[in-house]
Structure formats: structure tokens, C-alpha cells
C-alpha atoms as a PDB file:
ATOM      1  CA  UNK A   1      69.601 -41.692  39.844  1.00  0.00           C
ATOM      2  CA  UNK A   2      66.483 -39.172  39.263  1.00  0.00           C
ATOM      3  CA  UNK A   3      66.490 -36.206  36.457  1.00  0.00           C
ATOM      4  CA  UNK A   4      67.640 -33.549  39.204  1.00  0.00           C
ATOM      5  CA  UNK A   5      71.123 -35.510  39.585  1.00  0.00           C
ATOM      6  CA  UNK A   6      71.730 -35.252  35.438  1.00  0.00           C
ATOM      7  CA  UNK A   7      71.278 -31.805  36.053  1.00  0.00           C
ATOM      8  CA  UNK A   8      73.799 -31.354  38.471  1.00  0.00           C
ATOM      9  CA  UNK A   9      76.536 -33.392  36.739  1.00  0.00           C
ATOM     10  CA  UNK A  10      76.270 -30.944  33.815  1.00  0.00           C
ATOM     11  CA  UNK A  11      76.658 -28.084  35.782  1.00  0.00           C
ATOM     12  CA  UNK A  12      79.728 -29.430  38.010  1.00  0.00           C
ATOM     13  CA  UNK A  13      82.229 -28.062  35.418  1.00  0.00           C
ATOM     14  CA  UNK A  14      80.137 -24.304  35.039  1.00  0.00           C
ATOM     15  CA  UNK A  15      79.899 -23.951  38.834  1.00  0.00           C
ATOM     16  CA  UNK A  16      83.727 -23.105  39.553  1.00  0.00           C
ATOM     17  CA  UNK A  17      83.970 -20.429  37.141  1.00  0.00           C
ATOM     18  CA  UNK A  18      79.580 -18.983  37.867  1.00  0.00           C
ATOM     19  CA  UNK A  19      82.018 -15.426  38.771  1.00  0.00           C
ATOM     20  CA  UNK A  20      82.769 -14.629  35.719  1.00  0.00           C
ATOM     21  CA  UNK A  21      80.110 -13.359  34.070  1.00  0.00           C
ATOM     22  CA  UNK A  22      79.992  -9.572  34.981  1.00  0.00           C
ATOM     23  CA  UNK A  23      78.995  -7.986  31.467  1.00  0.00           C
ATOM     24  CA  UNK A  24      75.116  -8.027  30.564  1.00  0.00           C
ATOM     25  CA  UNK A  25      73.261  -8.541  33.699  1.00  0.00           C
ATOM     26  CA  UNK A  26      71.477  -4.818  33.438  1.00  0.00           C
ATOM     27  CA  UNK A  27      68.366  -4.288  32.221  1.00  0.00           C
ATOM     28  CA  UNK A  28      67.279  -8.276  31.683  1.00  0.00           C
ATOM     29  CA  UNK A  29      64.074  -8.215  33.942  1.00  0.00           C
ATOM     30  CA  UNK A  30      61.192  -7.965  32.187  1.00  0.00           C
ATOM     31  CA  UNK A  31      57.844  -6.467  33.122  1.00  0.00           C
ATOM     32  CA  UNK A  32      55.568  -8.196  35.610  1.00  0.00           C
ATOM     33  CA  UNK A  33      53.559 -11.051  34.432  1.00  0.00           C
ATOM     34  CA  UNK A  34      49.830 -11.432  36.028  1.00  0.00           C
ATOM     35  CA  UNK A  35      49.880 -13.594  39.341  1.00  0.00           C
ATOM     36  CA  UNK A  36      47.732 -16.901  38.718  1.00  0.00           C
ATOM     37  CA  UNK A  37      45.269 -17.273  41.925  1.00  0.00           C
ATOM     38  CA  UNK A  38      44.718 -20.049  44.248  1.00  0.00           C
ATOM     39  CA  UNK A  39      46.979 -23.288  46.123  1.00  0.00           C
ATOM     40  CA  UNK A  40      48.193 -24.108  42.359  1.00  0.00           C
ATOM     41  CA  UNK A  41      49.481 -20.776  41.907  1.00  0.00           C
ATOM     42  CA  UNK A  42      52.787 -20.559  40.703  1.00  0.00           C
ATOM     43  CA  UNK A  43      55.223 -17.435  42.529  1.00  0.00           C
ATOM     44  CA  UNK A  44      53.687 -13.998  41.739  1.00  0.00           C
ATOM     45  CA  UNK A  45      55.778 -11.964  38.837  1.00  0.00           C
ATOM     46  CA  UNK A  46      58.243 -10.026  40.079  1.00  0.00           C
ATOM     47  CA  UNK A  47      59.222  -6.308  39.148  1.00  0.00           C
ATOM     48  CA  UNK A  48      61.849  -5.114  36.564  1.00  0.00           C
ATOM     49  CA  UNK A  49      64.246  -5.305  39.712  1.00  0.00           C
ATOM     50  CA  UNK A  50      63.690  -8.890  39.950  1.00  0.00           C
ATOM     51  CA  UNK A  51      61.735  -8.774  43.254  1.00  0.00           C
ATOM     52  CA  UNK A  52      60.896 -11.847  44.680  1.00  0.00           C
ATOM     53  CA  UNK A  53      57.313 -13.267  46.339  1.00  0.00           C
ATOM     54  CA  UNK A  54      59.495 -15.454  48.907  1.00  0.00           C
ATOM     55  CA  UNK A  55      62.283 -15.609  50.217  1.00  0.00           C
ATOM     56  CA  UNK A  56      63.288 -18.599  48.607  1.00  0.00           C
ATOM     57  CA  UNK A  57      62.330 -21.565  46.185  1.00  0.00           C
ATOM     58  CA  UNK A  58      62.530 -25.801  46.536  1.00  0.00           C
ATOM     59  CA  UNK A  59      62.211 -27.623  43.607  1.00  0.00           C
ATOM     60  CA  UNK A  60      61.349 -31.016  44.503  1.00  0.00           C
ATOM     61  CA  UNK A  61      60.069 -34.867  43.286  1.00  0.00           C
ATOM     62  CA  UNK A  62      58.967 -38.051  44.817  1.00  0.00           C
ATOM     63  CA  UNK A  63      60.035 -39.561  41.882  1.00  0.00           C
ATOM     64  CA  UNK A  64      62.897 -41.987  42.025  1.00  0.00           C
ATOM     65  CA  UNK A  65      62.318 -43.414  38.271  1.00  0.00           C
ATOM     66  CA  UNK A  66      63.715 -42.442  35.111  1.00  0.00           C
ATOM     67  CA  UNK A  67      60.920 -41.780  32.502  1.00  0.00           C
ATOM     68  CA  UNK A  68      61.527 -41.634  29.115  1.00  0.00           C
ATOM     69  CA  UNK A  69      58.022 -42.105  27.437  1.00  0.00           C
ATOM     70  CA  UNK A  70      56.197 -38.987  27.656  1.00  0.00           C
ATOM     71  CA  UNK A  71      52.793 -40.458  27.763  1.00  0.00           C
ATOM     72  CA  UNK A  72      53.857 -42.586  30.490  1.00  0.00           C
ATOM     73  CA  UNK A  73      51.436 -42.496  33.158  1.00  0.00           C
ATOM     74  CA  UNK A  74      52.897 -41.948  36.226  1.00  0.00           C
ATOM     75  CA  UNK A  75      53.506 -38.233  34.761  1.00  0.00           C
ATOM     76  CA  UNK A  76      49.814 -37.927  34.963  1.00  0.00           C
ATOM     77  CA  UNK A  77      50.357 -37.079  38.588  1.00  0.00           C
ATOM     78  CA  UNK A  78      49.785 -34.005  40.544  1.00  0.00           C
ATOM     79  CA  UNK A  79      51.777 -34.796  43.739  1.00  0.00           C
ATOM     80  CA  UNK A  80      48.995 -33.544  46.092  1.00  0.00           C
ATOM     81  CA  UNK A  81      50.043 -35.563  49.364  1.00  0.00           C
ATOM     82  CA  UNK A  82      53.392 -34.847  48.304  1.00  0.00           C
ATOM     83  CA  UNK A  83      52.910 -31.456  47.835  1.00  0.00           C
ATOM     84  CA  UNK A  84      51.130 -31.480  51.834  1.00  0.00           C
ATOM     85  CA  UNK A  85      53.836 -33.909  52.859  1.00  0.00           C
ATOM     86  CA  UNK A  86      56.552 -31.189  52.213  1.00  0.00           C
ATOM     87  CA  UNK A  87      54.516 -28.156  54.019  1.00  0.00           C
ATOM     88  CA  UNK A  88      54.354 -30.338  56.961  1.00  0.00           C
ATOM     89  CA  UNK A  89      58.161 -30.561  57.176  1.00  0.00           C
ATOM     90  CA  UNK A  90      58.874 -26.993  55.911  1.00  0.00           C
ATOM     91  CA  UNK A  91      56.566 -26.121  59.301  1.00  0.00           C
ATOM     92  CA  UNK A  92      58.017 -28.575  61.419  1.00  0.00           C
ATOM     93  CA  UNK A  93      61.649 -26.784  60.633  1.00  0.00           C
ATOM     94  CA  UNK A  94      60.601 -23.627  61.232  1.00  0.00           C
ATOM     95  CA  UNK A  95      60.204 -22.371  57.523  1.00  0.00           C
ATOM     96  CA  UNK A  96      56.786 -20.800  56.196  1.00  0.00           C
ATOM     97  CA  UNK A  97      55.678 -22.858  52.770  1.00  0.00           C
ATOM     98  CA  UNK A  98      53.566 -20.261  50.631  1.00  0.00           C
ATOM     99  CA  UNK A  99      52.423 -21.249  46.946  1.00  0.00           C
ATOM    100  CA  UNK A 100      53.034 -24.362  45.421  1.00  0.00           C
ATOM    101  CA  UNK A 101      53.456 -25.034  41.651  1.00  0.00           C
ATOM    102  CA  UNK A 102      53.494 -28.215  40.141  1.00  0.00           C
ATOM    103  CA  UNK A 103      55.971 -28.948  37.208  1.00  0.00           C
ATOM    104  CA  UNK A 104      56.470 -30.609  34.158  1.00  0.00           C
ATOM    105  CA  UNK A 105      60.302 -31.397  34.014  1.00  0.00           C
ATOM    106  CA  UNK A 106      62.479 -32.361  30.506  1.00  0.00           C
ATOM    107  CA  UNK A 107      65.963 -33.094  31.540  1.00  0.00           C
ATOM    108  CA  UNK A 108      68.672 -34.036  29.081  1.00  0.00           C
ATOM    109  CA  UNK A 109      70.349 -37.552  30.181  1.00  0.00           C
ATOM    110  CA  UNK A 110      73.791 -37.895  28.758  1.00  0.00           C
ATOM    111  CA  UNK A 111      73.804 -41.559  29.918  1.00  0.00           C
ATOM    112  CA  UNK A 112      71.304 -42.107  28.299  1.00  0.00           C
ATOM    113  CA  UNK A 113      71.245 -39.606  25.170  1.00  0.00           C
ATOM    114  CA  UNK A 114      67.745 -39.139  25.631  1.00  0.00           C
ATOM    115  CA  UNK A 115      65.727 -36.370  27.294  1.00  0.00           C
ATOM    116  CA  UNK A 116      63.730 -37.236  30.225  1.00  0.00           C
ATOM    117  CA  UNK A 117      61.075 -36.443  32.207  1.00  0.00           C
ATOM    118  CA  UNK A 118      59.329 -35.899  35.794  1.00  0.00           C
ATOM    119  CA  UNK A 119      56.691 -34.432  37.422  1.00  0.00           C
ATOM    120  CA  UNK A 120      57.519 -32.175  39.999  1.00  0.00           C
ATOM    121  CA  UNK A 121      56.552 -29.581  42.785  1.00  0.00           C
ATOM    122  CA  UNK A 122      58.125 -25.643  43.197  1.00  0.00           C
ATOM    123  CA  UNK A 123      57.308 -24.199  46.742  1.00  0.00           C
ATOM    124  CA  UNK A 124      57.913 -21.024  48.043  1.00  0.00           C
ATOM    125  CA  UNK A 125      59.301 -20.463  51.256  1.00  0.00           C
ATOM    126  CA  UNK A 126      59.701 -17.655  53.907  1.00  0.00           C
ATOM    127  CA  UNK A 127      61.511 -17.557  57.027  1.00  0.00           C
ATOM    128  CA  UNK A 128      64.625 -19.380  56.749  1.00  0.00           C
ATOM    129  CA  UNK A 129      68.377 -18.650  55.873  1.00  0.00           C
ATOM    130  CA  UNK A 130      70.762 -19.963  54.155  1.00  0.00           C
ATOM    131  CA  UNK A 131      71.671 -22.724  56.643  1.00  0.00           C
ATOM    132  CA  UNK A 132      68.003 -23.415  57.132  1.00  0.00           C
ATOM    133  CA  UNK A 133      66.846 -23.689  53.697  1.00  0.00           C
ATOM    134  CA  UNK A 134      69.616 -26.466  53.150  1.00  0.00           C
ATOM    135  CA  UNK A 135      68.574 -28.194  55.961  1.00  0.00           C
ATOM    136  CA  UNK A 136      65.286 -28.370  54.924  1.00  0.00           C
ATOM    137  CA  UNK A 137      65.656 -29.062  51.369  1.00  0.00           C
ATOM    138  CA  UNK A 138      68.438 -32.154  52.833  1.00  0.00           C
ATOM    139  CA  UNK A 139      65.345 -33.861  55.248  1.00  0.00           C
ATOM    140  CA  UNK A 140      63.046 -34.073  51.950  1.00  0.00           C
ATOM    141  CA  UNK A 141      66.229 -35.551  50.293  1.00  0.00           C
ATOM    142  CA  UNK A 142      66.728 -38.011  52.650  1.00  0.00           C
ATOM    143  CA  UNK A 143      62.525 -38.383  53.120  1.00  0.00           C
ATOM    144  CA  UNK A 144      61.923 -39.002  49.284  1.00  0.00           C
ATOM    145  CA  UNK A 145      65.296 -40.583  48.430  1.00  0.00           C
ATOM    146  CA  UNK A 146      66.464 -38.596  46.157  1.00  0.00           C
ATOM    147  CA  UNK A 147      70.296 -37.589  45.455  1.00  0.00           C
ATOM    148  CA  UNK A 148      69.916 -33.683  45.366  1.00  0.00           C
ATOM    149  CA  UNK A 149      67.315 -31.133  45.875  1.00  0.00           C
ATOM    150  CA  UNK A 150      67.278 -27.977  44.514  1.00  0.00           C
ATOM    151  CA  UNK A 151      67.014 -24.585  46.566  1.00  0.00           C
ATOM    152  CA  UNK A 152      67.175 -21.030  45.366  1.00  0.00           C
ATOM    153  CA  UNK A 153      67.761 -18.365  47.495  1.00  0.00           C
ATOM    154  CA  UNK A 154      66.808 -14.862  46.253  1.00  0.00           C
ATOM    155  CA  UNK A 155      69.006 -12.219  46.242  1.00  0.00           C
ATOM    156  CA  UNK A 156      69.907  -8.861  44.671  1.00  0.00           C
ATOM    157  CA  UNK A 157      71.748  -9.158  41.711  1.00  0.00           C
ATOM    158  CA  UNK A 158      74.731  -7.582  43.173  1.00  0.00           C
ATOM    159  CA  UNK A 159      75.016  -9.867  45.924  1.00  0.00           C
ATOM    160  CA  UNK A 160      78.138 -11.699  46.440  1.00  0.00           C
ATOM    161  CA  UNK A 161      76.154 -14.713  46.782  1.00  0.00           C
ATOM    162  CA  UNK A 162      74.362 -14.367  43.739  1.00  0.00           C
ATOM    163  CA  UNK A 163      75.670 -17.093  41.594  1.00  0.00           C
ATOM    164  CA  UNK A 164      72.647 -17.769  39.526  1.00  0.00           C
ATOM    165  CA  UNK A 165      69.230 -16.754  37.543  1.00  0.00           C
ATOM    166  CA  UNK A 166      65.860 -17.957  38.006  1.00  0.00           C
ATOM    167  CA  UNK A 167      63.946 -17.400  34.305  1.00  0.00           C
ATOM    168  CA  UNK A 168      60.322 -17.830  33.866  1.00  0.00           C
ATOM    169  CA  UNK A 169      59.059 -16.898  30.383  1.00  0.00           C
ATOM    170  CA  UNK A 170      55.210 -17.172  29.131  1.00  0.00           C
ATOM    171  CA  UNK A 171      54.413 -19.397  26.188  1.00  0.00           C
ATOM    172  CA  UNK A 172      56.369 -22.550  26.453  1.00  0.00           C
ATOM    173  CA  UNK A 173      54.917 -25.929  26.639  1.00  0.00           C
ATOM    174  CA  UNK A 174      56.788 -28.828  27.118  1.00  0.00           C
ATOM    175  CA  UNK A 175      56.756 -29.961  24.362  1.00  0.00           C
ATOM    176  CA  UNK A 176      58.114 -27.260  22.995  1.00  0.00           C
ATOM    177  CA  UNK A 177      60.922 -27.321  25.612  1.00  0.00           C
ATOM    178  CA  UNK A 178      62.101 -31.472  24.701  1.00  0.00           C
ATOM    179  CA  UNK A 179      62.222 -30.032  21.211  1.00  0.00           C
ATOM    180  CA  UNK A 180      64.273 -27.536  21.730  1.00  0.00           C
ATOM    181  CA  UNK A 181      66.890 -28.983  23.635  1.00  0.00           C
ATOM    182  CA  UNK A 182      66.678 -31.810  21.328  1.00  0.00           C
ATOM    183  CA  UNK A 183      67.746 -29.492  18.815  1.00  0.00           C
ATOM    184  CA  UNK A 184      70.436 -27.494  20.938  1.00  0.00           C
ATOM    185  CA  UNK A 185      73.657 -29.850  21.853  1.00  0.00           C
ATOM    186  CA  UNK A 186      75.205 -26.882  23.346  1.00  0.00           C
ATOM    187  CA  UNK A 187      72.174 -26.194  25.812  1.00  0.00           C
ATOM    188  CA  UNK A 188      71.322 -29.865  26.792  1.00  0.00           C
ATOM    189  CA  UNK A 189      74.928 -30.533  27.883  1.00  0.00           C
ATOM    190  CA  UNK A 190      75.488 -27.346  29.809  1.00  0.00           C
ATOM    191  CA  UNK A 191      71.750 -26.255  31.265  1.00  0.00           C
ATOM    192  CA  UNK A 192      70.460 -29.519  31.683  1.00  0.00           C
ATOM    193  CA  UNK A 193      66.582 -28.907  31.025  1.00  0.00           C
ATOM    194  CA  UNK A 194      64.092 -26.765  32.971  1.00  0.00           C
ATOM    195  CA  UNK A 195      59.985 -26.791  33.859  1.00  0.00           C
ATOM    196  CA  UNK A 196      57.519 -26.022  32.554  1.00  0.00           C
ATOM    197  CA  UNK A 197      53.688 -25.014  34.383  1.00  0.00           C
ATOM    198  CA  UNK A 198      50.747 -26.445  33.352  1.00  0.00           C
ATOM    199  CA  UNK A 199      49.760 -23.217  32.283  1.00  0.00           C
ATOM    200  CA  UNK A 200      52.496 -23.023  29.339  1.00  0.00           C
ATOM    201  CA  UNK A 201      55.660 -21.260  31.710  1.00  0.00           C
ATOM    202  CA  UNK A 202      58.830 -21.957  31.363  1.00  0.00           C
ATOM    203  CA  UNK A 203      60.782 -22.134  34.492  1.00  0.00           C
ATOM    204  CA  UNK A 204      64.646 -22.372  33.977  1.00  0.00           C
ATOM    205  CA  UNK A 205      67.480 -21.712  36.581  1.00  0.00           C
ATOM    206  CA  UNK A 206      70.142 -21.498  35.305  1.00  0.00           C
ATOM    207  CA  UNK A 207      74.662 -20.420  36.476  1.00  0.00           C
ATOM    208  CA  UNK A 208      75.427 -16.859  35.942  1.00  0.00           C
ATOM    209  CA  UNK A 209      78.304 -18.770  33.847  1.00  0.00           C
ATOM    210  CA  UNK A 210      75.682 -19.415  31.567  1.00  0.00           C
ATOM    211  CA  UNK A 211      73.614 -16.826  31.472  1.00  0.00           C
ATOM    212  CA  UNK A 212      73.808 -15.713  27.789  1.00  0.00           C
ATOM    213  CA  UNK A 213      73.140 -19.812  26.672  1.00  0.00           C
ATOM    214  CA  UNK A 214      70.204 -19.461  28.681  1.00  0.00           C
ATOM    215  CA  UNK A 215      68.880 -16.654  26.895  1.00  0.00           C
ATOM    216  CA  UNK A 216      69.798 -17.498  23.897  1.00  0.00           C
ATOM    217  CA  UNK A 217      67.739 -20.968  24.533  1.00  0.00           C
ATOM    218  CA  UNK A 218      64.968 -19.255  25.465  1.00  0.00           C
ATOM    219  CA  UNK A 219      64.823 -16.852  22.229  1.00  0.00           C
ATOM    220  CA  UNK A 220      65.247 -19.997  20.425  1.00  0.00           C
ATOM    221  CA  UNK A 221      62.009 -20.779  22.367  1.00  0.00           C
ATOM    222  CA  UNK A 222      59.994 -18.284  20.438  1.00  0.00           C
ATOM    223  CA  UNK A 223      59.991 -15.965  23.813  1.00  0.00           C
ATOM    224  CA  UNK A 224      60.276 -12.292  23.396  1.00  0.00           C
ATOM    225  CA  UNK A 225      63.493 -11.707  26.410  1.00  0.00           C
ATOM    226  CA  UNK A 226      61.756  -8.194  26.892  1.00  0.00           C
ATOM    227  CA  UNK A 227      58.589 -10.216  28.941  1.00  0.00           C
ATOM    228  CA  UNK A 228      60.664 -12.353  30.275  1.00  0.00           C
ATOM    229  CA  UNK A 229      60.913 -12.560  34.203  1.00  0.00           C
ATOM    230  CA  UNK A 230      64.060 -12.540  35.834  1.00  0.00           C
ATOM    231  CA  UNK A 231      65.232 -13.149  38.972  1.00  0.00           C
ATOM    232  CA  UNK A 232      68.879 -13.634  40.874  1.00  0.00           C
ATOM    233  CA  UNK A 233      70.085 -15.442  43.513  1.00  0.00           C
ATOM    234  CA  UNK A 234      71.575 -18.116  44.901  1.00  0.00           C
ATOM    235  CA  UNK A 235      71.087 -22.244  43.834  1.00  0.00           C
ATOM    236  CA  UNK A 236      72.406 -24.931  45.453  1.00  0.00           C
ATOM    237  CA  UNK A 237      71.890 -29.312  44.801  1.00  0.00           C
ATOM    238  CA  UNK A 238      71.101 -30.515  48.174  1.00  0.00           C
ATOM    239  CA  UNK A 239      71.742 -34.085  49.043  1.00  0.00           C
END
């Protein structure tokens, strides 16, 4: 079991209804953030309309522990082979990997009623579909045993495929984050967690179903929603 899979048992119950939510999805992008530079660059900001750098996003680990000490070491890590191992295959399958971001992950474990946490890699990716993109994301499943990765597709927010939102928000450290959901039952249960960059961003995606938890969570954050980036598409836990 690995942080992702909490995740996804949370969100079993919110999936089935993600439709409907069709009141207060207007005018929630924010304006663009700056673009860090260079291979540890997270996904340029996108405009007001949400516009996306890449086609689509994997989030994905190595890890197969469960880490509940947050000065353990093994979160000291900055999954570089990983992070080469996984262009390799998105290239080998036909995909084009762009920027890479490495994460700092605080997951809420029910089993264990205690958050958790993993390091973790975001990488863009260009030039596959929707079939594509889950085949992908399934070979690094099977390659790094782990139960489920996650994909996000981007789409327009008036896509019929659009079942979810991709938030990214300036000022949050993770700390910050394992406080907050500490402190928010409500949120824990039903988002799960999110990421954080090393450069203080939180990155939370998150059902439509639960769109207005996840920005009330994020207010409760400290984050102004008017600079927050958002972005809509299409997530899916690929095992």
C-alpha cells in the first residue's frame, strides 16, 4: 500500500457523483504565476482560461513504504534516476516527457489516522491520448510496483470529460499543508492530501464533486483564491 492508494480510497465514494457540480466553476483561474527555469521546473502558469503547458500530467513515486516521520531520511531524496527512468519509458511509448517537478507529498491515512508522507515526481507530457497516457502511466505502475498512478489529462472546462481540477497556489509549505489537514476532518477524509514544490507550491487535484472543499482548504491555507492557478481536466488512478 503507498500514499497514492489512500488517496484513491477516499475519493471512490466522490467519483460517481464528480457531475454534479455545475454552479461556480466561472471565473476561478487566477492570473499567471512566473514560470521557474531549468530541468526542476515545475509546469509553466497557465492563463485565466486555465491553459495548460502539456498536454497532460503523471504524478508518480518509487516509493513503496509508508512514512510517517517527517524527518525520515529517505524523504531526503530527489528521485533523479527515477525521474530519467520514467522519460526513458514515456519515449519508448511514444509520449514526449517535458518538465519535471519533484514533490513533497502529505497524504491523510485513515488506517492509520495519521498523515503521511512521500517524495515524489510530476512530469509533463505531450503527445499522447487518452488511451496512451493510461498505458503509460500503467507500465511505471507495474515498473515501480505501485497500486495506482495518477494521470491528468487537460481539458477545457466544458469538456464532457472534465471531471476534475488541478490547483496550484503560491505560499504553502508542507508543513503548512500536514497542519492543515490535521486540522480539517472534512478535507483529509474526502481530498486525501496534495504536494507541495520545494519552492513553497501547493499542488492539489482535486473531483469537481469537491471543488468548493478544495477551495475552501486552500483559503484555510492562508492563499488568496484570486492568485490561485487553476486548471481542468481529466484524472484517473492507474494500476
Amino acid at each position: 500500500m503507498n500514499d497514492i492508494d489512500i488517496i484513491m480510497r477516499g475519493r471512490t465514494c466522490v467519483l460517481v457523483t464528480v457531475g454534479a457540480l455545475a454552479l461556480g466553476l466561472s471565473g476561478l483561474s487566477g492570473p499567471a504565476n512566473a514560470a521557474a527555469a531549468g530541468p526542476e521546473a515545475g509546469a509553466a502558469a497557465g492563463a485565466a482560461d486555465g491553459a495548460c503547458p502539456a498536454e497532460a500530467e503523471i504524478f508518480a513515486t518509487d516509493n513503496t513504504a509508508i512514512i510517517t516521520d517527517p524527518a525520515d531520511p529517505r524523504l531526503d531524496t530527489r528521485l533523479v534516476r527515477f525521474g530519467h527512468e520514467v522519460r526513458r519509458i514515456l519515449r519508448a511509448h511514444g509520449a514526449r516527457p517535458g518538465a519535471s517537478t519533484l514533490l513533497e507529498g502529505v497524504f491523510w491515512s485513515s488506517d492509520l489516522q495519521r498523515a503521511t508522507y512521500e517524495r515524489s515526481r510530476e512530469f509533463d507530457v505531450d503527445g499522447v491520448g487518452r488511451d496512451g497516457l493510461r498505458h503509460v502511466a500503467g507500465v511505471i505502475a507495474k515498473r515501480y510496483r505501485q497500486e495506482s498512478v495518477l494521470t491528468f489529462r487537460c481539458l477545457p472546462r466544458t469538456d464532457p470529460e472534465t471531471d476534475a481540477v488541478r490547483i496550484r497556489a503560491d505560499g504553502v509549505t508542507s508543513t503548512r499543508l500536514h497542519d492543515a489537514l490535521l486540522a480539517d476532518p472534512q478535507a483529509r477524509e474526502r481530498l486525501g492530501g496534495g504536494s507541495t514544490t520545494l519552492d513553497d507550491q501547493l499542488i492539489l487535484v482535486a473531483p469537481l464533486a469537491d471543488l468548493a472543499l478544495a477551495r475552501k482548504f486552500t483559503k484555510d491555507l492562508g492563499v488568496d483564491w484570486n492568485t490561485v492557478e487553476t486548471r481542468y481536466g481529466d484524472e484517473e488512478f492507474v494500476g
